[in-house]
PDB file of N, CA and C in Angstrom:
ATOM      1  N   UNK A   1      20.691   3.842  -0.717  1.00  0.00           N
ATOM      2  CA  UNK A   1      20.335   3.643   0.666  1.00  0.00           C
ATOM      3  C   UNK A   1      21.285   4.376   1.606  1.00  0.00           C
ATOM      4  N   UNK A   2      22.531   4.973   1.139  1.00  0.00           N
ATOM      5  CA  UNK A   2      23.758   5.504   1.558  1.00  0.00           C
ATOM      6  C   UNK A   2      23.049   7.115   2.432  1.00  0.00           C
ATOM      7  N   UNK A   3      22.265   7.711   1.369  1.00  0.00           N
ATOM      8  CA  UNK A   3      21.387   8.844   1.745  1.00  0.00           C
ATOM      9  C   UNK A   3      20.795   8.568   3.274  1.00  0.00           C
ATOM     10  N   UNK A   4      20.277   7.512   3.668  1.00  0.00           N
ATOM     11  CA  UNK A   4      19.414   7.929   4.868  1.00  0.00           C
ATOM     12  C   UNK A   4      20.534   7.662   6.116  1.00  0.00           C
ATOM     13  N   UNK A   5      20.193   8.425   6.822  1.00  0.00           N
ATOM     14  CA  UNK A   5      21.432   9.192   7.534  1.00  0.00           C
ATOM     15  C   UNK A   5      20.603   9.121   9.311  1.00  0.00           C
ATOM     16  N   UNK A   6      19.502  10.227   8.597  1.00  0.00           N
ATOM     17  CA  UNK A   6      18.536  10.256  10.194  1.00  0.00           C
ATOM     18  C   UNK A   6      17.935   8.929  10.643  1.00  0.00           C
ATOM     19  N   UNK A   7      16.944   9.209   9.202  1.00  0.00           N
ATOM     20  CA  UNK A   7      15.466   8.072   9.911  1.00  0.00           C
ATOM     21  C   UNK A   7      15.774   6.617   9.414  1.00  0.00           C
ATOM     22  N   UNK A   8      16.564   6.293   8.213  1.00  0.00           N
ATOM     23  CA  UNK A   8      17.117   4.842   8.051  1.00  0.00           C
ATOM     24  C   UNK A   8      18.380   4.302   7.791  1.00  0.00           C
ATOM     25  N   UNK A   9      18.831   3.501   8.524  1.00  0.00           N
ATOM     26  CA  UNK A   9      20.594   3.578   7.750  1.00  0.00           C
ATOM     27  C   UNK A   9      20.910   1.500   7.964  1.00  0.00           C
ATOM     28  N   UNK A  10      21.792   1.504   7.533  1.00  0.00           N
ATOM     29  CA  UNK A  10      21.875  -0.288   7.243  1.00  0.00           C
ATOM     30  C   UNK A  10      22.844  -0.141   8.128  1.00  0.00           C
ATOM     31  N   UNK A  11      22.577  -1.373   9.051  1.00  0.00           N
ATOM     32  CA  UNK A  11      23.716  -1.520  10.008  1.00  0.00           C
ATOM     33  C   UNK A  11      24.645  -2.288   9.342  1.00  0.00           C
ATOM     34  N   UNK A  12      25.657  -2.198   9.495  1.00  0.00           N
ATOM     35  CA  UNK A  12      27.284  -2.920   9.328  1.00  0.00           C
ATOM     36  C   UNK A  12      27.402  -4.334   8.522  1.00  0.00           C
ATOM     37  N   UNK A  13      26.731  -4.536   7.249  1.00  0.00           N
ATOM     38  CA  UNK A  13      27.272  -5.744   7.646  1.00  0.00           C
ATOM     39  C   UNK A  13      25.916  -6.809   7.238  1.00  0.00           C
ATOM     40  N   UNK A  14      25.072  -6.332   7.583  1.00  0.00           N
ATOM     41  CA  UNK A  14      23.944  -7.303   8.011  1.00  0.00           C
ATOM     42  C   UNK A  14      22.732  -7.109   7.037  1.00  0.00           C
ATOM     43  N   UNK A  15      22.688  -5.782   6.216  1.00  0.00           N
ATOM     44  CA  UNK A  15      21.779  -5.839   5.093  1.00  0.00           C
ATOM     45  C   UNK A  15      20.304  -5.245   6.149  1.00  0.00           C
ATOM     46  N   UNK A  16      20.531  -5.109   7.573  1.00  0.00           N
ATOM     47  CA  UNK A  16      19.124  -4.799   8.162  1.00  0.00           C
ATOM     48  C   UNK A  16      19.023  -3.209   8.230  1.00  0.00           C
ATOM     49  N   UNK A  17      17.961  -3.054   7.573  1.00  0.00           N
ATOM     50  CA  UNK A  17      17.626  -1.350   7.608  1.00  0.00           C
ATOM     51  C   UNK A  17      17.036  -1.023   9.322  1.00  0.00           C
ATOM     52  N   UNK A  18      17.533   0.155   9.337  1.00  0.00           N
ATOM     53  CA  UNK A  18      16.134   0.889  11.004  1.00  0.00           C
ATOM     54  C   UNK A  18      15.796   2.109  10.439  1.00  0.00           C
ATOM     55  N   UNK A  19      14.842   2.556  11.156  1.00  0.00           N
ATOM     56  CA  UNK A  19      14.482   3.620  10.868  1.00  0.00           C
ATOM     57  C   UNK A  19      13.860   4.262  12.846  1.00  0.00           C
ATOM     58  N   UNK A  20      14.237   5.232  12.930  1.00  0.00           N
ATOM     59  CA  UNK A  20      14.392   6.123  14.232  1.00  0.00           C
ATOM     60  C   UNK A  20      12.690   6.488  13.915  1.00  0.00           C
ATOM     61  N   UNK A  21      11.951   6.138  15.450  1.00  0.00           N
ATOM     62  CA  UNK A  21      10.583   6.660  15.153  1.00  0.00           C
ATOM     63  C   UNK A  21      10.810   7.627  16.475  1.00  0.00           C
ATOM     64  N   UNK A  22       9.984   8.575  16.037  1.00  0.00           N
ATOM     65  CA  UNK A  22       9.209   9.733  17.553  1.00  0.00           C
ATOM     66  C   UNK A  22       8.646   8.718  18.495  1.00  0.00           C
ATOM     67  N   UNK A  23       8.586   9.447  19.873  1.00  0.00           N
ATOM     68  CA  UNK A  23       8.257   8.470  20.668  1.00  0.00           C
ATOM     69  C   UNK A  23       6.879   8.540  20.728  1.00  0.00           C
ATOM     70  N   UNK A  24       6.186   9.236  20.355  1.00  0.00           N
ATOM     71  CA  UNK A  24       4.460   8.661  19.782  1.00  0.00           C
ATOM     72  C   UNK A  24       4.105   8.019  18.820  1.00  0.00           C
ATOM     73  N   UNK A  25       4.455   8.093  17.739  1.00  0.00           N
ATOM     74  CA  UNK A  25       4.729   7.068  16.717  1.00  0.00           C
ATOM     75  C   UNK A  25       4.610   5.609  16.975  1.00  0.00           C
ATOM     76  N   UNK A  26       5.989   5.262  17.771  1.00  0.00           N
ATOM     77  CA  UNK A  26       6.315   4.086  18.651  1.00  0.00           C
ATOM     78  C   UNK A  26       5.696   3.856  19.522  1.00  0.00           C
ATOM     79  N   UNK A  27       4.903   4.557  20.702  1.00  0.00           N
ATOM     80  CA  UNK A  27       3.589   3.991  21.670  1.00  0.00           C
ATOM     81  C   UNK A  27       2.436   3.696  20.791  1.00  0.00           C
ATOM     82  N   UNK A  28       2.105   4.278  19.547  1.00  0.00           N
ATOM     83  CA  UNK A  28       0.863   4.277  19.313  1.00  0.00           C
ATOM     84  C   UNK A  28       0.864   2.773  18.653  1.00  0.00           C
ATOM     85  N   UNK A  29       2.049   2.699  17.399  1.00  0.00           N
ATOM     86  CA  UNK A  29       2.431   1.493  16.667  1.00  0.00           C
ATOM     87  C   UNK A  29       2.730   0.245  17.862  1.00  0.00           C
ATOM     88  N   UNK A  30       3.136   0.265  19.176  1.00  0.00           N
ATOM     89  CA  UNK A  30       2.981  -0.892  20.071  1.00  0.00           C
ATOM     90  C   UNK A  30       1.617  -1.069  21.080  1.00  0.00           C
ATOM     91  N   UNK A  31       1.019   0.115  20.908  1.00  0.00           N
ATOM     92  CA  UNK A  31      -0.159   0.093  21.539  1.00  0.00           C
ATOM     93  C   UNK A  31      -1.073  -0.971  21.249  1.00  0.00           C
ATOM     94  N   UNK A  32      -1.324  -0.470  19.401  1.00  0.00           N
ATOM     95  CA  UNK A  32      -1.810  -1.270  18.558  1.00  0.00           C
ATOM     96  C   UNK A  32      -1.626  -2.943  18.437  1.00  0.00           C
ATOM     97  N   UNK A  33       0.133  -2.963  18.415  1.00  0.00           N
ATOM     98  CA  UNK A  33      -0.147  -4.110  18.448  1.00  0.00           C
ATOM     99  C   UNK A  33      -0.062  -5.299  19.351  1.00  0.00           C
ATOM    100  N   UNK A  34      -0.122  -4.361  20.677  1.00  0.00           N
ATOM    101  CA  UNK A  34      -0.424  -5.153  22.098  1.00  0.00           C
ATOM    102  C   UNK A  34      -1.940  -5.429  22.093  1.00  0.00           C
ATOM    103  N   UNK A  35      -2.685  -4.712  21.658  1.00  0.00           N
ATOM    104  CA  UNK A  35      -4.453  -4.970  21.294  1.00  0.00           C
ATOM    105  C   UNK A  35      -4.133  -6.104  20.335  1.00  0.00           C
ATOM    106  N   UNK A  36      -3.560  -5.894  19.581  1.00  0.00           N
ATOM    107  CA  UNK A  36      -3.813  -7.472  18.663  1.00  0.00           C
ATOM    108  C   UNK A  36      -3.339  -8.745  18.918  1.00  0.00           C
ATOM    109  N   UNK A  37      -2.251  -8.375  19.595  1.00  0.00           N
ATOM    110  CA  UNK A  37      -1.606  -9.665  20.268  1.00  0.00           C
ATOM    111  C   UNK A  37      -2.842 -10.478  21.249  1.00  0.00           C
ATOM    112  N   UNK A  38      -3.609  -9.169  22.002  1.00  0.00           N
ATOM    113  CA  UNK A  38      -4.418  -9.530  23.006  1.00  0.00           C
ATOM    114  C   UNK A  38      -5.634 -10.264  22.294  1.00  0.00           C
ATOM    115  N   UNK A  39      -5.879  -9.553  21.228  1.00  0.00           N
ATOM    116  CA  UNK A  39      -6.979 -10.642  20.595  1.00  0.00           C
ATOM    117  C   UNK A  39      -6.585 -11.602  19.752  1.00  0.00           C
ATOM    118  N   UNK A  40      -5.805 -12.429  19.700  1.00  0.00           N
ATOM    119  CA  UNK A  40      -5.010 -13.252  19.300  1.00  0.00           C
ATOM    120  C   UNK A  40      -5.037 -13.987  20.277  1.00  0.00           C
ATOM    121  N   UNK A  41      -4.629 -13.991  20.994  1.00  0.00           N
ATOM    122  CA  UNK A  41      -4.927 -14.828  22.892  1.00  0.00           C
ATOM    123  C   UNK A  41      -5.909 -14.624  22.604  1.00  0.00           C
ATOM    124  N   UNK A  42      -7.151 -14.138  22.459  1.00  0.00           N
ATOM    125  CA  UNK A  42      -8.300 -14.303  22.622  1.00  0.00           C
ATOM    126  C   UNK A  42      -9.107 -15.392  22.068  1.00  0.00           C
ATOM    127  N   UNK A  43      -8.683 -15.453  20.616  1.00  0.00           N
ATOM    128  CA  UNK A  43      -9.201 -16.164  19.632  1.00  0.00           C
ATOM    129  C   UNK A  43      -8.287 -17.727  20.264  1.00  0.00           C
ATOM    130  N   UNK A  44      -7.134 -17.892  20.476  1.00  0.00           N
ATOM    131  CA  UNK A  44      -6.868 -19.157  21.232  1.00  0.00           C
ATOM    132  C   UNK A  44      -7.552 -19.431  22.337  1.00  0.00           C
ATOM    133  N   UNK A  45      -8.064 -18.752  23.174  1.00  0.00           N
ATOM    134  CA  UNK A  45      -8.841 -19.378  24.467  1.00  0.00           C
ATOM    135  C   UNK A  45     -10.177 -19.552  23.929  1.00  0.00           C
ATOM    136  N   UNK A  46     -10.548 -18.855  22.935  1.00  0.00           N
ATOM    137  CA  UNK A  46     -11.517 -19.587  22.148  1.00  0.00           C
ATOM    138  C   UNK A  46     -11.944 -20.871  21.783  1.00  0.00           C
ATOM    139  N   UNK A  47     -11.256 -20.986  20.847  1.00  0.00           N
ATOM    140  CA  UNK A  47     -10.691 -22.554  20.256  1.00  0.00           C
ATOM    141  C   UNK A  47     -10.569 -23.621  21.137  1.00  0.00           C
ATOM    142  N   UNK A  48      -9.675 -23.134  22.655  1.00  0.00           N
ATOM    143  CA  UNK A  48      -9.270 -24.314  23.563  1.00  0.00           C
ATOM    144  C   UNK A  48     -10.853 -24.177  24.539  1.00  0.00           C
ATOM    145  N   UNK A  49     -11.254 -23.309  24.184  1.00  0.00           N
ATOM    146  CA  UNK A  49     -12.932 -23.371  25.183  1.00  0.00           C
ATOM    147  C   UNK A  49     -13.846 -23.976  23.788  1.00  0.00           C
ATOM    148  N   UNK A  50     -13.399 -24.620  22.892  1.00  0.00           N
ATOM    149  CA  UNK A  50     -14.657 -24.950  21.993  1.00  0.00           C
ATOM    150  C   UNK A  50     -15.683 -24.078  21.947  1.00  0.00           C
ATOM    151  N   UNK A  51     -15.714 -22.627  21.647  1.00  0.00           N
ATOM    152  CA  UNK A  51     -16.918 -21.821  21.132  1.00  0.00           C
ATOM    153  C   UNK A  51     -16.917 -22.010  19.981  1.00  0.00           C
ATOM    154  N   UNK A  52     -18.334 -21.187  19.719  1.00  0.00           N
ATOM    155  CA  UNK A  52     -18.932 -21.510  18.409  1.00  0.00           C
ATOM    156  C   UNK A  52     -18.270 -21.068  17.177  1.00  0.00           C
ATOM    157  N   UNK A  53     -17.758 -21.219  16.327  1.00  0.00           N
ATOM    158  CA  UNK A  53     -17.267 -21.418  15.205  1.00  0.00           C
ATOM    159  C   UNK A  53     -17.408 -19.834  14.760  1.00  0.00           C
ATOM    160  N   UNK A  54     -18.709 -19.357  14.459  1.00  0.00           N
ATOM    161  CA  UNK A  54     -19.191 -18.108  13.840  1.00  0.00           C
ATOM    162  C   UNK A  54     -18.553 -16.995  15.190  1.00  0.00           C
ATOM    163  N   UNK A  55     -18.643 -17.010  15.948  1.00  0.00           N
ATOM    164  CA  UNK A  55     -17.892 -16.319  17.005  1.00  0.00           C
ATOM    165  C   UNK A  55     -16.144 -16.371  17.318  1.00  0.00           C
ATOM    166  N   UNK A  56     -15.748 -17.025  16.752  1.00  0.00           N
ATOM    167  CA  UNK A  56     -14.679 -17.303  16.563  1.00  0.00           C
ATOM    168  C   UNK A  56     -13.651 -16.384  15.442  1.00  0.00           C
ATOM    169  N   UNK A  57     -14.749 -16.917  13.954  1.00  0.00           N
ATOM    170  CA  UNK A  57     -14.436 -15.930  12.901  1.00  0.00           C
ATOM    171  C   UNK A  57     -15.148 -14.300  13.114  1.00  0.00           C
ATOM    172  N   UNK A  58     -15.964 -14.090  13.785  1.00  0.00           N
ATOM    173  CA  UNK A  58     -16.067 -12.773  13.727  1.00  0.00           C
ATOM    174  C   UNK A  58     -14.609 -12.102  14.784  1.00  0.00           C
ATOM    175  N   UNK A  59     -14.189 -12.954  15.460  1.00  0.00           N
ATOM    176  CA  UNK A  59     -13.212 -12.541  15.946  1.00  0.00           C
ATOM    177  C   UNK A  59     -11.569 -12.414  15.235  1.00  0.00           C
ATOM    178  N   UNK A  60     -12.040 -12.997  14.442  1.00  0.00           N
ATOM    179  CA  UNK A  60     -10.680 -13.086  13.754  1.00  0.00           C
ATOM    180  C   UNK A  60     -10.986 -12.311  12.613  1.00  0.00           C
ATOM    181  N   UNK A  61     -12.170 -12.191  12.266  1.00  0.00           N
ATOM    182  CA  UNK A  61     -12.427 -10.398  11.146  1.00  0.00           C
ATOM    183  C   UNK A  61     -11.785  -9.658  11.990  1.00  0.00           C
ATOM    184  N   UNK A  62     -12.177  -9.376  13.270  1.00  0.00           N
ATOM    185  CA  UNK A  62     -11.633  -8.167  14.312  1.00  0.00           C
ATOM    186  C   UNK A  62     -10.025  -7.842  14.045  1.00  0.00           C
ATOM    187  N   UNK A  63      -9.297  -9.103  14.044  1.00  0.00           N
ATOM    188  CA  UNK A  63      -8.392  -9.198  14.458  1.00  0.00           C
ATOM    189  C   UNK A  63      -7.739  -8.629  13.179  1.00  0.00           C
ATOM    190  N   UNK A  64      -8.265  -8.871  11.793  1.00  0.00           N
ATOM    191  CA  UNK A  64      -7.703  -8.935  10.625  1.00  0.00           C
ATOM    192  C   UNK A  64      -7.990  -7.085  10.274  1.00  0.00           C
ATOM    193  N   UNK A  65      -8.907  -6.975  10.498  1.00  0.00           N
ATOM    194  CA  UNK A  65      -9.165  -5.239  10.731  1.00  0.00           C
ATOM    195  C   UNK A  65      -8.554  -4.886  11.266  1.00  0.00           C
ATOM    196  N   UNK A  66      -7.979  -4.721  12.840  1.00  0.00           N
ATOM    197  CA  UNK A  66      -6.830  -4.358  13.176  1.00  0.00           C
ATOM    198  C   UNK A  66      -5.859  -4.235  12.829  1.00  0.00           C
ATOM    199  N   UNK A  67      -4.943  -5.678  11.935  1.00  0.00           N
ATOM    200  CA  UNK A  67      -4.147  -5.669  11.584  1.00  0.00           C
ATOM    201  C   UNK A  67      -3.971  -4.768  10.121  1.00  0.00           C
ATOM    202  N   UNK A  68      -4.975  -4.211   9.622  1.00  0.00           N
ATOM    203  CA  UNK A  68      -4.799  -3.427   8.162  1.00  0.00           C
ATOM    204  C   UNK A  68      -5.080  -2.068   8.571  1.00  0.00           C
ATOM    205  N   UNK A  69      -5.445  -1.930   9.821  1.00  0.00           N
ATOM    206  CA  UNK A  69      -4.946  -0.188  10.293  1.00  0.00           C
ATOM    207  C   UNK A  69      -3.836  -0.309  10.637  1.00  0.00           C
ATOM    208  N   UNK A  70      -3.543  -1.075  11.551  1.00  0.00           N
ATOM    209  CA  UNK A  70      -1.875  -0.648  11.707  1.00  0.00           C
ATOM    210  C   UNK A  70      -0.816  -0.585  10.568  1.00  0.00           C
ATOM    211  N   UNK A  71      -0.972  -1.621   9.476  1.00  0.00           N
ATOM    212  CA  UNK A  71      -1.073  -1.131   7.924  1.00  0.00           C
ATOM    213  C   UNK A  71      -0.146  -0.256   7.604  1.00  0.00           C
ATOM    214  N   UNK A  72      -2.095   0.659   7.397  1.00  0.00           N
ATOM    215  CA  UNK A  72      -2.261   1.615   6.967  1.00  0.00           C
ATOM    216  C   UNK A  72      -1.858   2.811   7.522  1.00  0.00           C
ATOM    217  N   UNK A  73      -1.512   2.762   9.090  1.00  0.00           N
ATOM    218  CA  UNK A  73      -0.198   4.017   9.349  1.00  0.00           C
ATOM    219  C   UNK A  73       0.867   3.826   9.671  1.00  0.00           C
ATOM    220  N   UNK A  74       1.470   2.909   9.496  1.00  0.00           N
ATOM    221  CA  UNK A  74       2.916   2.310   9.512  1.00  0.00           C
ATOM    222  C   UNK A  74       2.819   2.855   8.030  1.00  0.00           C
ATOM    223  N   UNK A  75       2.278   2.297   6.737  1.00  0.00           N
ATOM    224  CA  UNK A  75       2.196   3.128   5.563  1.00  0.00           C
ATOM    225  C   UNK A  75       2.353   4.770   5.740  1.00  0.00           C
ATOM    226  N   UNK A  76       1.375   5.271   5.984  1.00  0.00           N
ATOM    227  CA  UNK A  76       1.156   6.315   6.013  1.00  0.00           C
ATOM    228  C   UNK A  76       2.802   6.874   6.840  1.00  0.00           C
ATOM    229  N   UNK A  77       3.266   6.691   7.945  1.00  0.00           N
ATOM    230  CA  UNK A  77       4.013   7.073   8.712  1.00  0.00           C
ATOM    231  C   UNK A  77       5.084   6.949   7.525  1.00  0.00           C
ATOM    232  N   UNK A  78       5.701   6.326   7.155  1.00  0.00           N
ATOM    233  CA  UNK A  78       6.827   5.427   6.161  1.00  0.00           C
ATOM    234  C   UNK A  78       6.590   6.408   5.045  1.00  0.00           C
ATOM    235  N   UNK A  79       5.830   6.748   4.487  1.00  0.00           N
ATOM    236  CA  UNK A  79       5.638   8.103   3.004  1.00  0.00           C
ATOM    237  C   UNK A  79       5.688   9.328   3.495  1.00  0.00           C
ATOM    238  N   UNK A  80       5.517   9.616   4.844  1.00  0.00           N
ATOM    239  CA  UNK A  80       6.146  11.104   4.913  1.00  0.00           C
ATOM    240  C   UNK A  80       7.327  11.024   5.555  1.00  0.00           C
ATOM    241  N   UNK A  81       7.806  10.019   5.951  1.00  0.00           N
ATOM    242  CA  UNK A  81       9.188  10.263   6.871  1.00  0.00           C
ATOM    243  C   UNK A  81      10.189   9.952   5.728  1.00  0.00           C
ATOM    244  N   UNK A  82      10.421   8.370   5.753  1.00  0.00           N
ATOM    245  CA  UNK A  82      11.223   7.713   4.501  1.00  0.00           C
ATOM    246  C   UNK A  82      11.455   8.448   3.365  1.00  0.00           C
ATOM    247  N   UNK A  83      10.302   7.921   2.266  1.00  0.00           N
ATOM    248  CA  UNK A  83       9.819   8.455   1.470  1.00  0.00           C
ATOM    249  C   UNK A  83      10.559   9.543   1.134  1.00  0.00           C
ATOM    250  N   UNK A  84       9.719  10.661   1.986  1.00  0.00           N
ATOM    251  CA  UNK A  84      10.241  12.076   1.597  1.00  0.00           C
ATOM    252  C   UNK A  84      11.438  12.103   1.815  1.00  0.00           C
ATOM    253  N   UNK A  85      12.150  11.514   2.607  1.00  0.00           N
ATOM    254  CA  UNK A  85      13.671  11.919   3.335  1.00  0.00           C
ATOM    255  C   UNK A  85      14.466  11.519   1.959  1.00  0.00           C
ATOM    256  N   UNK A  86      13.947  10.117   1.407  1.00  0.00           N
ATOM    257  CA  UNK A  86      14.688   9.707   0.430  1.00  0.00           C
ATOM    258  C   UNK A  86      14.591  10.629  -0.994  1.00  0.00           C
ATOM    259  N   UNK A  87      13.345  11.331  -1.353  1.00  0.00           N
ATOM    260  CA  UNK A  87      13.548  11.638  -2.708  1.00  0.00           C
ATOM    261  C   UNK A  87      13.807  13.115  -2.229  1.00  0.00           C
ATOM    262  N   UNK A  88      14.042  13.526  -1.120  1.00  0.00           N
ATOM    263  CA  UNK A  88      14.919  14.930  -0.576  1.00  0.00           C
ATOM    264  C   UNK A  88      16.429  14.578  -0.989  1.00  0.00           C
ATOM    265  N   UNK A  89      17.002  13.642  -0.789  1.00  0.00           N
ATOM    266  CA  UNK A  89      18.431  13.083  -0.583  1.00  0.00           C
ATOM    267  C   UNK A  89      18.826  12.352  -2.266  1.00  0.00           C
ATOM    268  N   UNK A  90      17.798  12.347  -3.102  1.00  0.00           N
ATOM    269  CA  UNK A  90      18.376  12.270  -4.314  1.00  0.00           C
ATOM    270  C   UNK A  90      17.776  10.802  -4.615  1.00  0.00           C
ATOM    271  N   UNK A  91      17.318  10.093  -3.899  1.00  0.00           N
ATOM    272  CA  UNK A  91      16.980   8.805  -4.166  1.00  0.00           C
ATOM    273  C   UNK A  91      15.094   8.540  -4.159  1.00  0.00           C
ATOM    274  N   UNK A  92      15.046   9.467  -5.337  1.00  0.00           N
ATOM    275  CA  UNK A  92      13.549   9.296  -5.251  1.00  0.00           C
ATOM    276  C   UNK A  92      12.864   8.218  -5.908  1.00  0.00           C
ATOM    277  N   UNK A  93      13.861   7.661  -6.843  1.00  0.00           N
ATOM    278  CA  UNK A  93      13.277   6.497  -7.861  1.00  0.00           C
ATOM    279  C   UNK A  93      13.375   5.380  -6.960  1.00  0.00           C
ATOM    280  N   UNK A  94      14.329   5.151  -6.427  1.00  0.00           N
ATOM    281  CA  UNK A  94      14.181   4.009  -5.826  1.00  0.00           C
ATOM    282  C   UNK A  94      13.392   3.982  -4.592  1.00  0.00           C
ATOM    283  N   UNK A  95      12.931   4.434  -4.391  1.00  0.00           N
ATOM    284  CA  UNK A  95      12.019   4.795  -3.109  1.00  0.00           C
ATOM    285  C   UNK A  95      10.422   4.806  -3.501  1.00  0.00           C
ATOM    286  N   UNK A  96      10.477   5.317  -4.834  1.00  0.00           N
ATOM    287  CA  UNK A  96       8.851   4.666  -4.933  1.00  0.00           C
ATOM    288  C   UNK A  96       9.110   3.663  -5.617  1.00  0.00           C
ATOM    289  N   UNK A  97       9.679   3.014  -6.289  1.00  0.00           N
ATOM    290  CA  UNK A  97       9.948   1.743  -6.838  1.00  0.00           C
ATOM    291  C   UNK A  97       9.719   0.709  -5.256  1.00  0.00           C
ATOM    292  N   UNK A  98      10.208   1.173  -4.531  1.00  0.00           N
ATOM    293  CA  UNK A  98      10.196   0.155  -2.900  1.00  0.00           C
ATOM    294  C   UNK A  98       8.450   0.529  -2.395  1.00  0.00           C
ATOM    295  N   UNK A  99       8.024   1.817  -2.743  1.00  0.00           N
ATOM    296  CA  UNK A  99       6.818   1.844  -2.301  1.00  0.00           C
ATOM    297  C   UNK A  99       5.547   1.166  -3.015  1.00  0.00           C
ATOM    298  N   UNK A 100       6.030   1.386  -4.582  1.00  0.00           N
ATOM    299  CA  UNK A 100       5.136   0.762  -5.352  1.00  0.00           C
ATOM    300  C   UNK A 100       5.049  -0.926  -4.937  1.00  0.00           C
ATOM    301  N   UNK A 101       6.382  -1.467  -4.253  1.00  0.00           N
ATOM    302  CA  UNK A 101       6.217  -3.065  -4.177  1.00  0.00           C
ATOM    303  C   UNK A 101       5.481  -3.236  -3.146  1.00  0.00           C
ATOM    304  N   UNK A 102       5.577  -2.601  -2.499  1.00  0.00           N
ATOM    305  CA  UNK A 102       5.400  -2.844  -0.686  1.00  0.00           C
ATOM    306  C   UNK A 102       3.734  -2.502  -0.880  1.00  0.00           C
ATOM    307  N   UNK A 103       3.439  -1.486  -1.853  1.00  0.00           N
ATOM    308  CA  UNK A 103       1.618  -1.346  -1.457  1.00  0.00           C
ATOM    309  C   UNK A 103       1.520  -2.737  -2.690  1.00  0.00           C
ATOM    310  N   UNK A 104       1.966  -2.969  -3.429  1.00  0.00           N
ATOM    311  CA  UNK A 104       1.388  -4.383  -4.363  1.00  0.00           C
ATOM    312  C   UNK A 104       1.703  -5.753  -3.378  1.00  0.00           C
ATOM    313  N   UNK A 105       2.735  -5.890  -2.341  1.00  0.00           N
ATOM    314  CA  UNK A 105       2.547  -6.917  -1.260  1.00  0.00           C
ATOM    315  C   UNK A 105       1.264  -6.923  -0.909  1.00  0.00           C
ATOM    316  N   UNK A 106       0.819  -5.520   0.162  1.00  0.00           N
ATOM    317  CA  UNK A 106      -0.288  -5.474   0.668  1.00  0.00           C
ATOM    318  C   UNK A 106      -1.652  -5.195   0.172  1.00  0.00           C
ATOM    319  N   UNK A 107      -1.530  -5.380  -0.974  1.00  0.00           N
ATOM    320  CA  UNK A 107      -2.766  -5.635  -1.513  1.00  0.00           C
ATOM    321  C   UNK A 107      -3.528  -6.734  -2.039  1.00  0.00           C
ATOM    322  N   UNK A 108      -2.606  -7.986  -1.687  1.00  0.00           N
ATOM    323  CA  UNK A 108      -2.609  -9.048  -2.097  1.00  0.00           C
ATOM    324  C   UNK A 108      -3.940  -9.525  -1.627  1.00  0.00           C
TER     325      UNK A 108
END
């Protein structure tokens, strides 16, 4: 983990990784999940307005779709930046060993 230098490095102490995003990257990844937050409030004013049940869950499909694109390019973003940075820097095993876990989390 000593290798990532640019895009991830462990702060001091604390075991917490960062990783430095472009600043489109970072609008698009909070864009996203200001839309989901928003339908999230949505699906609560739902509930506290007693709508119909089936309208409720189609909203929370919505919500659950959303949440597996953002996913899927937080993924995507994370295998060409990370990823590559790491098996550039000598640490390629352990880096898909972390990728192989992380897509078997999300496939659960």
């Amino acid at each position: 983990m000593a290798g990532r230098t640019e895009m991830e490095a462990m702060e001091a102490g604390t075991g917490v990784r960062h990783k430095h995003r472009n600043l489109t990257e970072e609008r698009d990844l909070l864009k996203r999940l200001n839309r989901i937050e928003g339908q999230v409030r949505g699906i609560k004013a739902m509930v506290e307005d007693e709508r119909y049940c089936v309208d409720i869950l189609n909203q929370v499909s919505a919500v659950q779709a959303a949440l597996n694109s953002f996913s899927r390019v937080l993924l995507s973003n994370h295998i060409k930046t990370c990823v590559v940075d790491d098996i550039e820097a000598g640490n390629g095993e352990e880096a898909v060993e972390e990728l192989c876990k992380t897509i078997q989390k999300l496939l659960k």
